[in-house]
PDB file of N, CA and C in Angstrom:
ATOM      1  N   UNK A   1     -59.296  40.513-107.683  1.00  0.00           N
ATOM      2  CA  UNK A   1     -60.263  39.419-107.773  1.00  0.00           C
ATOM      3  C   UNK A   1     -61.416  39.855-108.690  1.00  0.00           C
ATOM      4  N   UNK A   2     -61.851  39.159-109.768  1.00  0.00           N
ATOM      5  CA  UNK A   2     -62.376  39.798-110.466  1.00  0.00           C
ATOM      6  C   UNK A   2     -64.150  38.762-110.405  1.00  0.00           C
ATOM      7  N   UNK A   3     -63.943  37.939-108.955  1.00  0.00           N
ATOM      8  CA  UNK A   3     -65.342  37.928-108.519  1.00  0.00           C
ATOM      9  C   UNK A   3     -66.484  39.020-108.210  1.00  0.00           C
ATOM     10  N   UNK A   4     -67.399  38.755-108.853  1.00  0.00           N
ATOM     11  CA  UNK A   4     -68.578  40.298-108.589  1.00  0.00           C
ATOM     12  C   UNK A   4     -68.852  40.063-106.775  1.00  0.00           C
ATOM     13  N   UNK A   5     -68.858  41.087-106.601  1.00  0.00           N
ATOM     14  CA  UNK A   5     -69.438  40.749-104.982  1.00  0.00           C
ATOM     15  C   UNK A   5     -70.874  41.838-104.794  1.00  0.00           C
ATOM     16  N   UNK A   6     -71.910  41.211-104.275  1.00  0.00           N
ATOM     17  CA  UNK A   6     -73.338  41.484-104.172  1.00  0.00           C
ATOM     18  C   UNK A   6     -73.283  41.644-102.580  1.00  0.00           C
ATOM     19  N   UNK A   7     -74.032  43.013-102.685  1.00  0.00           N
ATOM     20  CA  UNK A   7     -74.611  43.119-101.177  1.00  0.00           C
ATOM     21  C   UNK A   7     -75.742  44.115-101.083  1.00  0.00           C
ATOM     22  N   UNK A   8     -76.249  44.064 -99.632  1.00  0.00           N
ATOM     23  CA  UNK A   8     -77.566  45.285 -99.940  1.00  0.00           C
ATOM     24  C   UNK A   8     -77.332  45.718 -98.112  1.00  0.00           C
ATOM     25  N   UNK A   9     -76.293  46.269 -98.372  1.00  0.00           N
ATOM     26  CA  UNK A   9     -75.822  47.117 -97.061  1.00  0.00           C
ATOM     27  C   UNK A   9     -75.548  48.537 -97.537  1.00  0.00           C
ATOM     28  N   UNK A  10     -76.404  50.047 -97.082  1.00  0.00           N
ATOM     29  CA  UNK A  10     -76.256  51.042 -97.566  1.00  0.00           C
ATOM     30  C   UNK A  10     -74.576  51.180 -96.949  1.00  0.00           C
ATOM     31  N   UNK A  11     -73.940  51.736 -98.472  1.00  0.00           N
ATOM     32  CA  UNK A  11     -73.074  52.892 -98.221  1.00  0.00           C
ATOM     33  C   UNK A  11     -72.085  51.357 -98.875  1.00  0.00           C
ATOM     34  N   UNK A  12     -72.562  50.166 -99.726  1.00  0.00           N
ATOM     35  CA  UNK A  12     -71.849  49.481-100.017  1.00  0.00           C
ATOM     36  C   UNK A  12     -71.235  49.047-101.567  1.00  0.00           C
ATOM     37  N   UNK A  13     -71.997  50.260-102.176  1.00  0.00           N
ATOM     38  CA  UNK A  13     -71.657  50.225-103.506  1.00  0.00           C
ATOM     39  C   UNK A  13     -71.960  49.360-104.224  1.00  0.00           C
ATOM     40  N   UNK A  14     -72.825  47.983-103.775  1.00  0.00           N
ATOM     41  CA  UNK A  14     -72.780  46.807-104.588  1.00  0.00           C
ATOM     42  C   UNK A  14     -74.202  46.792-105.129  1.00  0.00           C
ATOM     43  N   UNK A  15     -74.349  46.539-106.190  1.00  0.00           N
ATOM     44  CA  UNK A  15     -75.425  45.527-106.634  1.00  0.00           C
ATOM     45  C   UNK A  15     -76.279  44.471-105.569  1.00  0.00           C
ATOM     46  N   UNK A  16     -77.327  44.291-105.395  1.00  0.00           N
ATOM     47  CA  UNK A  16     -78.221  43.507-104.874  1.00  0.00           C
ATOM     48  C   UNK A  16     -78.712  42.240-105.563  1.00  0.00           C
ATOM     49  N   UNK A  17     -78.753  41.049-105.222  1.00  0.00           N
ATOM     50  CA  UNK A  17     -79.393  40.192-105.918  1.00  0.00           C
ATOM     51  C   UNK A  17     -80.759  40.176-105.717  1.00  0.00           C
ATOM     52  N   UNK A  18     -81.922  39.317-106.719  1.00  0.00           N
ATOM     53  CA  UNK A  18     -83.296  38.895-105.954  1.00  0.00           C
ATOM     54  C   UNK A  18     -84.186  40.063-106.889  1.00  0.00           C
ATOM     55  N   UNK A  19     -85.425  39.814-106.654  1.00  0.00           N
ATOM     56  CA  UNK A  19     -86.704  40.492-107.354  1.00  0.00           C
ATOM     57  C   UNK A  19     -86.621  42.258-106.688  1.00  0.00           C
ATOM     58  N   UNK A  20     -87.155  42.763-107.868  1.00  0.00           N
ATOM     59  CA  UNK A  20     -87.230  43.708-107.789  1.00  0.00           C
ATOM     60  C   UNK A  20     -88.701  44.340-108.126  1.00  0.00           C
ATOM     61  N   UNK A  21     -89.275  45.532-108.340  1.00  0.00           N
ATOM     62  CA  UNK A  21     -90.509  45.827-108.894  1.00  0.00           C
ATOM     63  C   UNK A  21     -89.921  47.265-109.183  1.00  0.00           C
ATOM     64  N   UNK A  22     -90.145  47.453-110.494  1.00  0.00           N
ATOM     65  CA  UNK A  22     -90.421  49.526-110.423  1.00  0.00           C
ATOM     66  C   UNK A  22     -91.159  50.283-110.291  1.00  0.00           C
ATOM     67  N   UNK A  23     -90.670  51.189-109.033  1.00  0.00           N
ATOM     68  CA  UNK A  23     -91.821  52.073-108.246  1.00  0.00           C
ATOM     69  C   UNK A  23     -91.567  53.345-108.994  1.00  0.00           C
ATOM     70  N   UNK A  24     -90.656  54.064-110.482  1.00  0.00           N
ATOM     71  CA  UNK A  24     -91.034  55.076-110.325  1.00  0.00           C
ATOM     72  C   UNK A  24     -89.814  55.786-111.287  1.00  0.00           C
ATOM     73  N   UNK A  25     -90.153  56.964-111.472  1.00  0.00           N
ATOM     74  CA  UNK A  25     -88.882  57.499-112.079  1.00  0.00           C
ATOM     75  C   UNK A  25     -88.064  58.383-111.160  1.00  0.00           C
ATOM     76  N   UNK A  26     -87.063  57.845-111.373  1.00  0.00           N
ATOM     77  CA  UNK A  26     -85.635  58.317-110.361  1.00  0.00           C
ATOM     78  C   UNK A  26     -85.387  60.173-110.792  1.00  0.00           C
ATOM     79  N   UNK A  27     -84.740  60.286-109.556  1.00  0.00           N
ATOM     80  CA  UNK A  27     -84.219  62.040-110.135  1.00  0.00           C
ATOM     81  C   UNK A  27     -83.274  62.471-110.222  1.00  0.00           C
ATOM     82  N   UNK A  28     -82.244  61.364-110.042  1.00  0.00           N
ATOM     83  CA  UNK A  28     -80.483  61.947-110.268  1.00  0.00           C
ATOM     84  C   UNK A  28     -80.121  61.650-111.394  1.00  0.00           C
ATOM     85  N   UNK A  29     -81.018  60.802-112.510  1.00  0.00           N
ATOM     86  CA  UNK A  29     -80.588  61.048-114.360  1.00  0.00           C
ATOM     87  C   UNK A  29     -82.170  60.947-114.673  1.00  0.00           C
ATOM     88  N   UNK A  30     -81.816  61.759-115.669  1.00  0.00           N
ATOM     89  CA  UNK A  30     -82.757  62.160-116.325  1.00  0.00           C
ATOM     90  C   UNK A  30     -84.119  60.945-116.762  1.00  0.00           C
ATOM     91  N   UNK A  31     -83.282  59.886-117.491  1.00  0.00           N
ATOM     92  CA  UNK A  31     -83.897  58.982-117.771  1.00  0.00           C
ATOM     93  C   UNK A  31     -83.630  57.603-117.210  1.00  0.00           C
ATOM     94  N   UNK A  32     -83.700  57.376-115.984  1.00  0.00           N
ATOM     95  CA  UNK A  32     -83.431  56.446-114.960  1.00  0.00           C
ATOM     96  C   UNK A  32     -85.175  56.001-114.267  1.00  0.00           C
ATOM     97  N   UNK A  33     -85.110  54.726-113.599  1.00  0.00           N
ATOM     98  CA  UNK A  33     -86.415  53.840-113.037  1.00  0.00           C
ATOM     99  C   UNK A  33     -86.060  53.593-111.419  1.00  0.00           C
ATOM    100  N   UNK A  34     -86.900  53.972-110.544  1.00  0.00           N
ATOM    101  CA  UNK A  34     -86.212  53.877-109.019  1.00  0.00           C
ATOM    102  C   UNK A  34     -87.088  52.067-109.225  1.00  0.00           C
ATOM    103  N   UNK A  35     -85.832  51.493-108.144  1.00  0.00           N
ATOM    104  CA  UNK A  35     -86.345  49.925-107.959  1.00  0.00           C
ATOM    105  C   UNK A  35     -86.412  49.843-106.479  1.00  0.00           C
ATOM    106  N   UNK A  36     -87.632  48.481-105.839  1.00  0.00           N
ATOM    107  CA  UNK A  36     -87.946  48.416-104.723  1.00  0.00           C
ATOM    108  C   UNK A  36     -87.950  46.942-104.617  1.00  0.00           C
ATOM    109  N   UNK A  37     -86.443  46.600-103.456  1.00  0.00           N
ATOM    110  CA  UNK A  37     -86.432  45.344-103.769  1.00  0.00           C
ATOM    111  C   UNK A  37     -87.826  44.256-102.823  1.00  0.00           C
ATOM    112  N   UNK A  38     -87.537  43.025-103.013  1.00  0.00           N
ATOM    113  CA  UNK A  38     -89.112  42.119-102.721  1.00  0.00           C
ATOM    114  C   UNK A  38     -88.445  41.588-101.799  1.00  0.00           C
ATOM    115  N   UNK A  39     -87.263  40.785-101.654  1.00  0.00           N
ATOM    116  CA  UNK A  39     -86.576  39.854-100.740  1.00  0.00           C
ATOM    117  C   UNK A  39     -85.216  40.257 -99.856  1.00  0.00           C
ATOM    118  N   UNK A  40     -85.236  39.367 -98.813  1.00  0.00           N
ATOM    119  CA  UNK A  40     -84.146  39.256 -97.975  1.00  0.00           C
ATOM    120  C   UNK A  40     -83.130  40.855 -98.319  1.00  0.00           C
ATOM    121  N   UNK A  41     -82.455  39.918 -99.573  1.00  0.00           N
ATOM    122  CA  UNK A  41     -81.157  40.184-100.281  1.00  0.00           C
ATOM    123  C   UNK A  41     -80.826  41.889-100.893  1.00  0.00           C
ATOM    124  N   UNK A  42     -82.474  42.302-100.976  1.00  0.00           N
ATOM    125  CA  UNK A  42     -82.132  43.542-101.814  1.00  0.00           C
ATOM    126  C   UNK A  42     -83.212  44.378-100.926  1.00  0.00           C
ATOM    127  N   UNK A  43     -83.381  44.114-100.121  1.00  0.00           N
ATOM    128  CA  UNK A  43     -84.669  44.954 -99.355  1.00  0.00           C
ATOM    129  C   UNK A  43     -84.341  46.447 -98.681  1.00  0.00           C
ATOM    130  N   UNK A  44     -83.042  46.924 -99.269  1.00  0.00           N
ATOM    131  CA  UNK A  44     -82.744  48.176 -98.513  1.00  0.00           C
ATOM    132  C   UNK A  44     -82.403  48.892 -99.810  1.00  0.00           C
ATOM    133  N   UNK A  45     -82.907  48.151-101.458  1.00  0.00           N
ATOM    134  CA  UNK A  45     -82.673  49.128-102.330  1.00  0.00           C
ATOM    135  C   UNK A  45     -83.322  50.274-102.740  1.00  0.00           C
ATOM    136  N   UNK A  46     -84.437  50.457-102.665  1.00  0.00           N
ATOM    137  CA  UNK A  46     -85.404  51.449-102.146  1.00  0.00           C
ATOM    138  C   UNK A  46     -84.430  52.718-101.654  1.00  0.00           C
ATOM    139  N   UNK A  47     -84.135  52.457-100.009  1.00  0.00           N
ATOM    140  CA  UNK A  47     -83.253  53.260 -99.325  1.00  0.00           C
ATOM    141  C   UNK A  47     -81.727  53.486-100.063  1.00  0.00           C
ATOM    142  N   UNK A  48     -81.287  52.411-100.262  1.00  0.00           N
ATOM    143  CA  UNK A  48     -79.949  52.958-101.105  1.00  0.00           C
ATOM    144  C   UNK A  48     -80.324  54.037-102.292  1.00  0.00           C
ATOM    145  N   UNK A  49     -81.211  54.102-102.907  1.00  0.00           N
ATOM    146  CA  UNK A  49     -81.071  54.512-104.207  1.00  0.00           C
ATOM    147  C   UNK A  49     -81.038  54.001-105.459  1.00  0.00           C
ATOM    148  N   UNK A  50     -81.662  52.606-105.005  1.00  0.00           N
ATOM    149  CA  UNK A  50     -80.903  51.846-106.631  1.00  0.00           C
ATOM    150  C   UNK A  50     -81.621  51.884-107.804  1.00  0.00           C
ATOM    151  N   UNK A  51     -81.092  52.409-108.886  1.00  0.00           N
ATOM    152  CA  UNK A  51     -81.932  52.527-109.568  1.00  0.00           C
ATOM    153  C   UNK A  51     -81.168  51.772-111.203  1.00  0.00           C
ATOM    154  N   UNK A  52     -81.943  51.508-112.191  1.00  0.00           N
ATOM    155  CA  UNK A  52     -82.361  51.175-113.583  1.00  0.00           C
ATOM    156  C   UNK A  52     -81.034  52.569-114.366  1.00  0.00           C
ATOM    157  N   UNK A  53     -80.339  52.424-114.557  1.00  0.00           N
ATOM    158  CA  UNK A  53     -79.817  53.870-115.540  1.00  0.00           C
ATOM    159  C   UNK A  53     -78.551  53.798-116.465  1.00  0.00           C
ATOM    160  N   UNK A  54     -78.531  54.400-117.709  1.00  0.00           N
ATOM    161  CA  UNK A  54     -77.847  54.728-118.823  1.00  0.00           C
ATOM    162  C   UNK A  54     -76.587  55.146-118.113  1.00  0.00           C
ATOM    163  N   UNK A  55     -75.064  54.356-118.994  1.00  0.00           N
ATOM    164  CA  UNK A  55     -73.700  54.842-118.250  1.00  0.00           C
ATOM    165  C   UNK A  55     -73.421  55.358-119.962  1.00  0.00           C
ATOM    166  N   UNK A  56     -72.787  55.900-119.550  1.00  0.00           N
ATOM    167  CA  UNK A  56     -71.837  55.920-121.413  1.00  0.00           C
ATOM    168  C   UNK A  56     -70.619  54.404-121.502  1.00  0.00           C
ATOM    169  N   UNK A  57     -70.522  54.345-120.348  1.00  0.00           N
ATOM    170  CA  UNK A  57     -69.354  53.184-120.522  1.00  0.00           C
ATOM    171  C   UNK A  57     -70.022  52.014-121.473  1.00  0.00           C
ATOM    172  N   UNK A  58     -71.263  51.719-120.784  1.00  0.00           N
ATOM    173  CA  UNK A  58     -71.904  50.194-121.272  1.00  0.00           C
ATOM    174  C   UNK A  58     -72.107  51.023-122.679  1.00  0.00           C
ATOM    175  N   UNK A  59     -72.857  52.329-122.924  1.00  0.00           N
ATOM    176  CA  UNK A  59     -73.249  52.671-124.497  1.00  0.00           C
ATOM    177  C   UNK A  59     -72.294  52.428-125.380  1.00  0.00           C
ATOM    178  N   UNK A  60     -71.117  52.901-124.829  1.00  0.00           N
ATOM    179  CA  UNK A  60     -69.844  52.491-126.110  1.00  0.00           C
ATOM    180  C   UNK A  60     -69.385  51.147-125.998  1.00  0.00           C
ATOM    181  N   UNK A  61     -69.709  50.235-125.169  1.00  0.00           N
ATOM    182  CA  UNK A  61     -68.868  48.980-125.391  1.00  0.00           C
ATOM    183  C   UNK A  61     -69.699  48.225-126.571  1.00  0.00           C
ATOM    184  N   UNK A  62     -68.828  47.664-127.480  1.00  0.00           N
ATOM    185  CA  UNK A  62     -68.942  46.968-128.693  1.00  0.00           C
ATOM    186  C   UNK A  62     -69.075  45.716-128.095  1.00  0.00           C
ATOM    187  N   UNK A  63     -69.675  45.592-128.039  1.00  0.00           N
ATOM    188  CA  UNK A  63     -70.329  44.041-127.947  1.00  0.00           C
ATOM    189  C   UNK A  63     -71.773  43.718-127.957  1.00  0.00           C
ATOM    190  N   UNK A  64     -72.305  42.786-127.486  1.00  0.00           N
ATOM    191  CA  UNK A  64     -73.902  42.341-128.011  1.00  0.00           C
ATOM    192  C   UNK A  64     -74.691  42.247-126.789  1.00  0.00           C
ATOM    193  N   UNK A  65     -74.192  42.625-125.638  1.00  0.00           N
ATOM    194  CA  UNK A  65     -74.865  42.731-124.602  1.00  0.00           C
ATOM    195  C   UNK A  65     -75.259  43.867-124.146  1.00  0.00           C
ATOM    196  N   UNK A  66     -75.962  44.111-123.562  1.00  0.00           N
ATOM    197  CA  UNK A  66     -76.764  45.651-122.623  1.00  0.00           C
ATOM    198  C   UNK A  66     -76.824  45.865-121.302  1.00  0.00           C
ATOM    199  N   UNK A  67     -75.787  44.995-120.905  1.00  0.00           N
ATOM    200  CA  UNK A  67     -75.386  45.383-119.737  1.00  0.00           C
ATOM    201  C   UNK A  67     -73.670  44.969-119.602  1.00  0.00           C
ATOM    202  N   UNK A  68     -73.385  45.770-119.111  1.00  0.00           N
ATOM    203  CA  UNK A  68     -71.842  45.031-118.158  1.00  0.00           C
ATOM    204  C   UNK A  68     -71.669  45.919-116.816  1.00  0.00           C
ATOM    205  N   UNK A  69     -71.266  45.223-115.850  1.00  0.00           N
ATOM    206  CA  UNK A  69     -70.668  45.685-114.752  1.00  0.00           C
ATOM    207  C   UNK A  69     -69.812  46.726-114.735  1.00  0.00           C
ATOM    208  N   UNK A  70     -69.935  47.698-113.919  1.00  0.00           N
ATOM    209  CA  UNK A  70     -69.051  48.592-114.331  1.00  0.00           C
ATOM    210  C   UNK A  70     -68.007  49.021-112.736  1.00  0.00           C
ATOM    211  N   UNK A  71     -68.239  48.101-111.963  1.00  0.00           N
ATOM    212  CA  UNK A  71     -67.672  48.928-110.560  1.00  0.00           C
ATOM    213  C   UNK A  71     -68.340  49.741-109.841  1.00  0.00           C
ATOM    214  N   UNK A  72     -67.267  50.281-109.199  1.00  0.00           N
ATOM    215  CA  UNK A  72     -68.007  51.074-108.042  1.00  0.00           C
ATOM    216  C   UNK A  72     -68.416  52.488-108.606  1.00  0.00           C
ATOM    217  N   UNK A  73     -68.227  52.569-109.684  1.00  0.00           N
ATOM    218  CA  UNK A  73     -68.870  53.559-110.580  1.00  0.00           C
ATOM    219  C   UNK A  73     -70.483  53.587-110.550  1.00  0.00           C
ATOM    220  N   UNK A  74     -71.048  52.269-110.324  1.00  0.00           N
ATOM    221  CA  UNK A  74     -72.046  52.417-111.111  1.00  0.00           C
ATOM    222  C   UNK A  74     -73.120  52.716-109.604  1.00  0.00           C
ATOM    223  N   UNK A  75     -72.584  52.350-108.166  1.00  0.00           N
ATOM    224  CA  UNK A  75     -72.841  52.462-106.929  1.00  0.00           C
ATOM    225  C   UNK A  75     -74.046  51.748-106.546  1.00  0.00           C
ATOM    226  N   UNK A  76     -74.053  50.211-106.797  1.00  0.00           N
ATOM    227  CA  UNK A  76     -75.021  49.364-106.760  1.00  0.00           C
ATOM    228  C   UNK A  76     -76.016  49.158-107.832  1.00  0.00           C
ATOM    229  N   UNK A  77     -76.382  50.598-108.818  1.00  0.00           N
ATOM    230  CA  UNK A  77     -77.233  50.538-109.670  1.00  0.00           C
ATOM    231  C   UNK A  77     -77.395  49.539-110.693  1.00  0.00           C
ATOM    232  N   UNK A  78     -77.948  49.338-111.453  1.00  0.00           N
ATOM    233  CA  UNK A  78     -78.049  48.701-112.897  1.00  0.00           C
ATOM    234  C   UNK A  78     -77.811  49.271-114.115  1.00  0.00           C
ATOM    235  N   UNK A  79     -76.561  49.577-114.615  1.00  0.00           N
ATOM    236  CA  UNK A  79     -76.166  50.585-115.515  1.00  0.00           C
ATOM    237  C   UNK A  79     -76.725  49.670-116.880  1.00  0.00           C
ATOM    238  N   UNK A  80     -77.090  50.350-117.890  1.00  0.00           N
ATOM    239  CA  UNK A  80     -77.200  49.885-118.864  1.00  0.00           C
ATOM    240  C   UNK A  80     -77.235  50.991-120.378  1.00  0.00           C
ATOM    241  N   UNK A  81     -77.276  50.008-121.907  1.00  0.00           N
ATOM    242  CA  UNK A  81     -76.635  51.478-122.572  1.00  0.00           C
ATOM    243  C   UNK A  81     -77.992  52.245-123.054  1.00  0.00           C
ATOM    244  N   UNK A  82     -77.984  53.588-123.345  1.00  0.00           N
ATOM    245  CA  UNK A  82     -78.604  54.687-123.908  1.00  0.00           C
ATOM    246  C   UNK A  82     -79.954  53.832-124.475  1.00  0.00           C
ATOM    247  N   UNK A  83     -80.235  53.172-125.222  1.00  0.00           N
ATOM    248  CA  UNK A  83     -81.126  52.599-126.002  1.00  0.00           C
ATOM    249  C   UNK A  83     -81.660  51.624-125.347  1.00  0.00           C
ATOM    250  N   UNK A  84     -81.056  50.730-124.340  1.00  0.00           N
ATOM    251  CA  UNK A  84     -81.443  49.675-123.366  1.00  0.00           C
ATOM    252  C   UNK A  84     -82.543  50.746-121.991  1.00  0.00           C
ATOM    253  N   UNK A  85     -81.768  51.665-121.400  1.00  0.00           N
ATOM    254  CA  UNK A  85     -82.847  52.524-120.594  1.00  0.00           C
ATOM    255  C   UNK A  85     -83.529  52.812-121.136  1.00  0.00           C
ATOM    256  N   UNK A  86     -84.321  53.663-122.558  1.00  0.00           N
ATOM    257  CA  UNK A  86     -85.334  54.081-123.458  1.00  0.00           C
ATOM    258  C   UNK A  86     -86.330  52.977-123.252  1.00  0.00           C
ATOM    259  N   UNK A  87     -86.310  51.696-124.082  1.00  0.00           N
ATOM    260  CA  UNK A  87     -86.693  50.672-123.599  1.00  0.00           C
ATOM    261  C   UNK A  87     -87.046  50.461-122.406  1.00  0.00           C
ATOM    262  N   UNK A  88     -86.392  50.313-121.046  1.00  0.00           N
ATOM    263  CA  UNK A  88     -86.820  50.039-119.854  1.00  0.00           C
ATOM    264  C   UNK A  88     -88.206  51.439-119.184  1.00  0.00           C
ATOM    265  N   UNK A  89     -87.723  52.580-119.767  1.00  0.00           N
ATOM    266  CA  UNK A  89     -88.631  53.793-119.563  1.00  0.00           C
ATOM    267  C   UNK A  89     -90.171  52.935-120.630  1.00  0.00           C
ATOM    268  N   UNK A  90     -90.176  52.911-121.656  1.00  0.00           N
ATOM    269  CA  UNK A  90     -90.949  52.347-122.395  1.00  0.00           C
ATOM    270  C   UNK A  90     -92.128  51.113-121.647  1.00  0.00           C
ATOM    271  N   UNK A  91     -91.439  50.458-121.144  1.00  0.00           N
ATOM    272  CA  UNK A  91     -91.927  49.439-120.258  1.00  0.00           C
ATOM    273  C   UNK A  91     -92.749  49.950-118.726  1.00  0.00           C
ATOM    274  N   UNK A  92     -91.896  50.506-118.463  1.00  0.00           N
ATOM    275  CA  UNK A  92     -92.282  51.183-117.307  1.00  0.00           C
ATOM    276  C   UNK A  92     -93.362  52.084-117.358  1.00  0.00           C
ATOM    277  N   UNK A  93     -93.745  52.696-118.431  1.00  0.00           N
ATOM    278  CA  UNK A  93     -95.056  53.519-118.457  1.00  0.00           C
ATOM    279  C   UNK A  93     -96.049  53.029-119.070  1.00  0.00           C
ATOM    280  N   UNK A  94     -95.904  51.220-119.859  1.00  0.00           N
ATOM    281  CA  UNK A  94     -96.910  50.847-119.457  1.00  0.00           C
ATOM    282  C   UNK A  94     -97.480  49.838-118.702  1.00  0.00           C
ATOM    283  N   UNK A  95     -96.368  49.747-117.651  1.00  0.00           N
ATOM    284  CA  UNK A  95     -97.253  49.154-116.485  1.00  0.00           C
ATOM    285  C   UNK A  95     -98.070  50.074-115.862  1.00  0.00           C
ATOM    286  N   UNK A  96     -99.066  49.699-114.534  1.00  0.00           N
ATOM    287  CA  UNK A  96     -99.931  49.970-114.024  1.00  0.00           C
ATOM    288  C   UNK A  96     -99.505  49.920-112.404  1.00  0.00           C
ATOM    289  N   UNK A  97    -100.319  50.046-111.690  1.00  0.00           N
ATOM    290  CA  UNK A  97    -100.313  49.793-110.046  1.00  0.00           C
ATOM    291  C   UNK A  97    -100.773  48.186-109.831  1.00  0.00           C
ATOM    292  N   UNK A  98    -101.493  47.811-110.822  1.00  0.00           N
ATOM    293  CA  UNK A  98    -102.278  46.178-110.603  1.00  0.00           C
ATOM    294  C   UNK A  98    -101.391  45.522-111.466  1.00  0.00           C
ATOM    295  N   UNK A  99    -100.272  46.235-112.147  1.00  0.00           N
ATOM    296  CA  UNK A  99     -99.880  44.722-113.347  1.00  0.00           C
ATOM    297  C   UNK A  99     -98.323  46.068-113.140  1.00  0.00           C
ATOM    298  N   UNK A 100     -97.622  45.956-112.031  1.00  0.00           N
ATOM    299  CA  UNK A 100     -96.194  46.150-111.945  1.00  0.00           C
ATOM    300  C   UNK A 100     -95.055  45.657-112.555  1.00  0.00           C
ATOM    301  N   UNK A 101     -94.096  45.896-113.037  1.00  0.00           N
ATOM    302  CA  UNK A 101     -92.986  45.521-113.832  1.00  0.00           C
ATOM    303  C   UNK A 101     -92.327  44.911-112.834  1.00  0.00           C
ATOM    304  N   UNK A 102     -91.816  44.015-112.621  1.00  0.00           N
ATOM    305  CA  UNK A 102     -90.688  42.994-112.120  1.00  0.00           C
ATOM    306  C   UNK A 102     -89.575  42.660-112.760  1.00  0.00           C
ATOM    307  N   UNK A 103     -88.514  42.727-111.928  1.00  0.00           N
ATOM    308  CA  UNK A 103     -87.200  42.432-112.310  1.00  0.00           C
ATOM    309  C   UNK A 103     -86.151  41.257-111.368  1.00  0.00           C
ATOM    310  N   UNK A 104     -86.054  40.277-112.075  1.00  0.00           N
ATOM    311  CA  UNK A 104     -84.932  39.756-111.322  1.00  0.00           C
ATOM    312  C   UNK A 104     -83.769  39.583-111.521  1.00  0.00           C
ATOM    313  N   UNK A 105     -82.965  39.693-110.330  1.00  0.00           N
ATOM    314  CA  UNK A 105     -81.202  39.985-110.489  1.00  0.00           C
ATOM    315  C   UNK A 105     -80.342  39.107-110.244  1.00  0.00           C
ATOM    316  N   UNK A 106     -79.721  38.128-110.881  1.00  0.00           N
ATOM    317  CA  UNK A 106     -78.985  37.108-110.237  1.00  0.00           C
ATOM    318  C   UNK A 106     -77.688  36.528-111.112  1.00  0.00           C
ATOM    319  N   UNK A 107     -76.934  35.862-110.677  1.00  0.00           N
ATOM    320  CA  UNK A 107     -75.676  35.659-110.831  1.00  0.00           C
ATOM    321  C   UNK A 107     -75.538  34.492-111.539  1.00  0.00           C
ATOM    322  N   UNK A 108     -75.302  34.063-112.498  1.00  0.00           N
ATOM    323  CA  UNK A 108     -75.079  32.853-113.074  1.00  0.00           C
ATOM    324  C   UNK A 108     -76.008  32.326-112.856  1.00  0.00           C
TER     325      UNK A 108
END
C-alpha cells in the first residue's frame, strides 16, 4: 500500500502531522534541527526524537523537490537533501526565543 501512514506513537516510525517549532540542534547528525510538536497529532515528537535532517537518498534523487519520503528509514524524521538542511540550519540561527521558526506538516 503505498498510502503514507502518520502517527505520533513512540517506537512508531512514522512521521507526525500538525505544527511544529524548532527547539534546537539535534545530536545524532551533525547537521540536523530537534522539532517540538504544538498539537494533538505530533505532541510526543519532542520525546520521539524527531528531528529536521539530511538523507543521501533525497540528496541524490533527480528531481525538483527537497523532500521525499523515504520509509522507515527515515524513523518519523523529516529527511531532506544536503543543501535543503544547510538552509533549514541557516534559518534556524536566525530565529530567536521571541520570533521561533514554525513548521507545518501535512498531507495533501
Amino acid at each position: 500500500d503505498a498510502t503514507p501512514k502518520f502517527s505520533n506513537e513512540v517506537g512508531s516510525g512514522c512521521s507526525s502531522l500538525g505544527r511544529y517549532v524548532m527547539v534546537g540542534k539535534g545530536s545524532k547528525f551533525k547537521k540536523s534541527i530537534r522539532l517540538r510538536g504544538l498539537d494533538k497529532t505530533n505532541c510526543l515528537a519532542e520525546t520521539r526524537g524527531i528531528l529536521i535532517h539530511s538523507a543521501g537518498k533525497v540528496t541524490r534523487f533527480s528531481g525538483d523537490r527537497e523532500y521525499i519520503p523515504i520509509g522507515s528509514e527515515s524513523r518519523g524524521c523529516f529527511t531532506v537533501s544536503r543543501d535543503c538542511v544547510t538552509k533549514v540550519m541557516e534559518i534556524y540561527r536566525g530565529a530567536s526565543k521571541h520570533r521561533p521558526v514554525m513548521i507545518f506538516a501535512k498531507y495533501k
